[in-house]
Protein backbone atom coordinates (compact mmCIF):
# COMPACT_ATOMS: atom_id res chain seq x y z
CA UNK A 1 108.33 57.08 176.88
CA UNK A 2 108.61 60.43 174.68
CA UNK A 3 105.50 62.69 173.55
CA UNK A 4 104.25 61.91 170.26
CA UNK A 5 105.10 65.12 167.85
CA UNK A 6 102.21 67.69 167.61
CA UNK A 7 100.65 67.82 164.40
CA UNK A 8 101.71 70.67 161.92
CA UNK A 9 98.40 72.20 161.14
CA UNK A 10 98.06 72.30 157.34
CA UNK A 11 100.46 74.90 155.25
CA UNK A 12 98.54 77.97 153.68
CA UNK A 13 99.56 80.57 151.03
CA UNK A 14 100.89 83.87 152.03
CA UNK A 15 97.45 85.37 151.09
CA UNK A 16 95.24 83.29 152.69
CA UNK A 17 97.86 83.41 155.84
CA UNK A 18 97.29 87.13 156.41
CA UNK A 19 95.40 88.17 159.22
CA UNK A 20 92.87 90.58 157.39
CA UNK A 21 92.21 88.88 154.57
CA UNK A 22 90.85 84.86 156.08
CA UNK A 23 90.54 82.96 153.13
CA UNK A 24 88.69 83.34 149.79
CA UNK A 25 86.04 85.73 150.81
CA UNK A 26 88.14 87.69 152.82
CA UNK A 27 90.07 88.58 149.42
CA UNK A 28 87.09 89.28 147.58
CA UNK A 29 85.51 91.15 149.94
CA UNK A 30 88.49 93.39 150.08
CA UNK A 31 88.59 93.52 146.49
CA UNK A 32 85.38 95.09 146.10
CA UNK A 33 86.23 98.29 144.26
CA UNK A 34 87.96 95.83 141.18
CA UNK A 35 84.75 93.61 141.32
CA UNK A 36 82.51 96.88 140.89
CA UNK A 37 84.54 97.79 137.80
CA UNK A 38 84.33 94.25 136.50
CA UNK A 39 80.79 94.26 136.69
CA UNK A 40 80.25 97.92 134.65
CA UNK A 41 82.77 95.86 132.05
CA UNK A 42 80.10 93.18 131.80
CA UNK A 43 77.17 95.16 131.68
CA UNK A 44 78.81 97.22 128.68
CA UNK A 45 79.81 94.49 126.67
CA UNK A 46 76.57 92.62 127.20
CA UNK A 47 74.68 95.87 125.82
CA UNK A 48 77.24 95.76 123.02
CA UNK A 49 76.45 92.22 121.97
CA UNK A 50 72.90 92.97 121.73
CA UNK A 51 73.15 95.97 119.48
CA UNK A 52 73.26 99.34 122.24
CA UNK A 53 76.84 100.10 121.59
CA UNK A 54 76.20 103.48 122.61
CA UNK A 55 74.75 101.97 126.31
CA UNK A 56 77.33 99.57 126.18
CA UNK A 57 80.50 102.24 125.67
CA UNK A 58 78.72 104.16 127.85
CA UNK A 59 79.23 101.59 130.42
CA UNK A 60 82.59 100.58 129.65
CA UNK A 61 83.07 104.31 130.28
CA UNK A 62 81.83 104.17 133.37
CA UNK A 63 83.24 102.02 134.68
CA UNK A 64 86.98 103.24 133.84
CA UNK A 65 85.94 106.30 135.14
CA UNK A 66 84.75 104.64 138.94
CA UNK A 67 87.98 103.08 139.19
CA UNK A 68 89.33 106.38 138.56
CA UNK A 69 87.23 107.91 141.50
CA UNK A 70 88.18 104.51 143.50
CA UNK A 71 91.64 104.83 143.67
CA UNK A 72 91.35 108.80 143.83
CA UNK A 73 89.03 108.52 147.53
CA UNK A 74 90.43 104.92 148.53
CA UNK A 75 93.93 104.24 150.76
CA UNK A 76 94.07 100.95 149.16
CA UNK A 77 91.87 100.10 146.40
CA UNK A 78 93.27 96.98 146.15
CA UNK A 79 94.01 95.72 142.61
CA UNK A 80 92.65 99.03 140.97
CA UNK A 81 95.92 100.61 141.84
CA UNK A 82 97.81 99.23 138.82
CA UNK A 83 101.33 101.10 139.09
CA UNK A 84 103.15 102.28 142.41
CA UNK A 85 102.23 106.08 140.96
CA UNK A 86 98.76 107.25 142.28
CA UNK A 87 98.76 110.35 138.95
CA UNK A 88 99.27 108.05 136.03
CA UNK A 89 96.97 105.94 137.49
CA UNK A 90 94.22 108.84 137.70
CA UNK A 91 95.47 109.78 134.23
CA UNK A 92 95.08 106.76 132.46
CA UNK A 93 91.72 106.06 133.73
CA UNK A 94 89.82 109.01 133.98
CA UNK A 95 91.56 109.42 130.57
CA UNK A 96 90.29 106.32 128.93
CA UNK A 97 87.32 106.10 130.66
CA UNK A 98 85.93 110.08 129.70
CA UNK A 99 87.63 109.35 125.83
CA UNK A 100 84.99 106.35 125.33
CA UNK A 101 82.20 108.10 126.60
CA UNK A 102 82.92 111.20 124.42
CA UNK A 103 83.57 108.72 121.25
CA UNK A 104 80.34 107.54 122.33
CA UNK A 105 78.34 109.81 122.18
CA UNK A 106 80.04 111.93 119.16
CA UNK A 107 80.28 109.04 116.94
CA UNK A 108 77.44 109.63 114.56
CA UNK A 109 74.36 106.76 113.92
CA UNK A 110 75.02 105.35 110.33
């Protein structure tokens, strides 16, 4: 009488397969720097709906600007390194990020 086959144990994705990153809040967790960003985003165009565009650029600002400093201090800032090229990363968002919060605070009240 032969051994019944063992069971396969249930296929996973690549991402949830890797060792450092177990399942869904694994990747969030290491995903924190993006989430951080996401949340200035939110907070500036929340202030912009009700009428503090200034507040609201401000944060939108911001928040370009952290994920500037993120992927300038960070090995591996996870999704907030956009391109293979650490400078026109730091260019483009500490670009963007300090042009809105100039614009923002030049722009004159009407």
């Amino acid at each position: 009488m032969s051994e019944p086959a063992p069971l396969e144990p249930p296929r996973r994705s690549w991402w949830a397969g890797l060792s450092d990153n177990p399942g869904l809040l694994g990747r969030i967790r290491r995903q924190w720097p993006w989430v951080v960003v996401l949340v200035c985003m939110a907070v500036g165009l929340t202030l912009i709906a009700i009428t503090r565009w200034r507040w609201g650029a401000g944060a939108i600002g911001a928040g370009m600007v952290a994920a500037g400093v993120f992927r300038t201090v960070m090995r591996d800032p996870g999704i907030v390194a956009i391109r293979g090229h650490r400078f026109i990363d730091l260019v483009f968002y500490y670009g963007i990020g300090l042009a809105i919060i100039v614009f923002a605070i030049i722009v004159p009240t009407p």
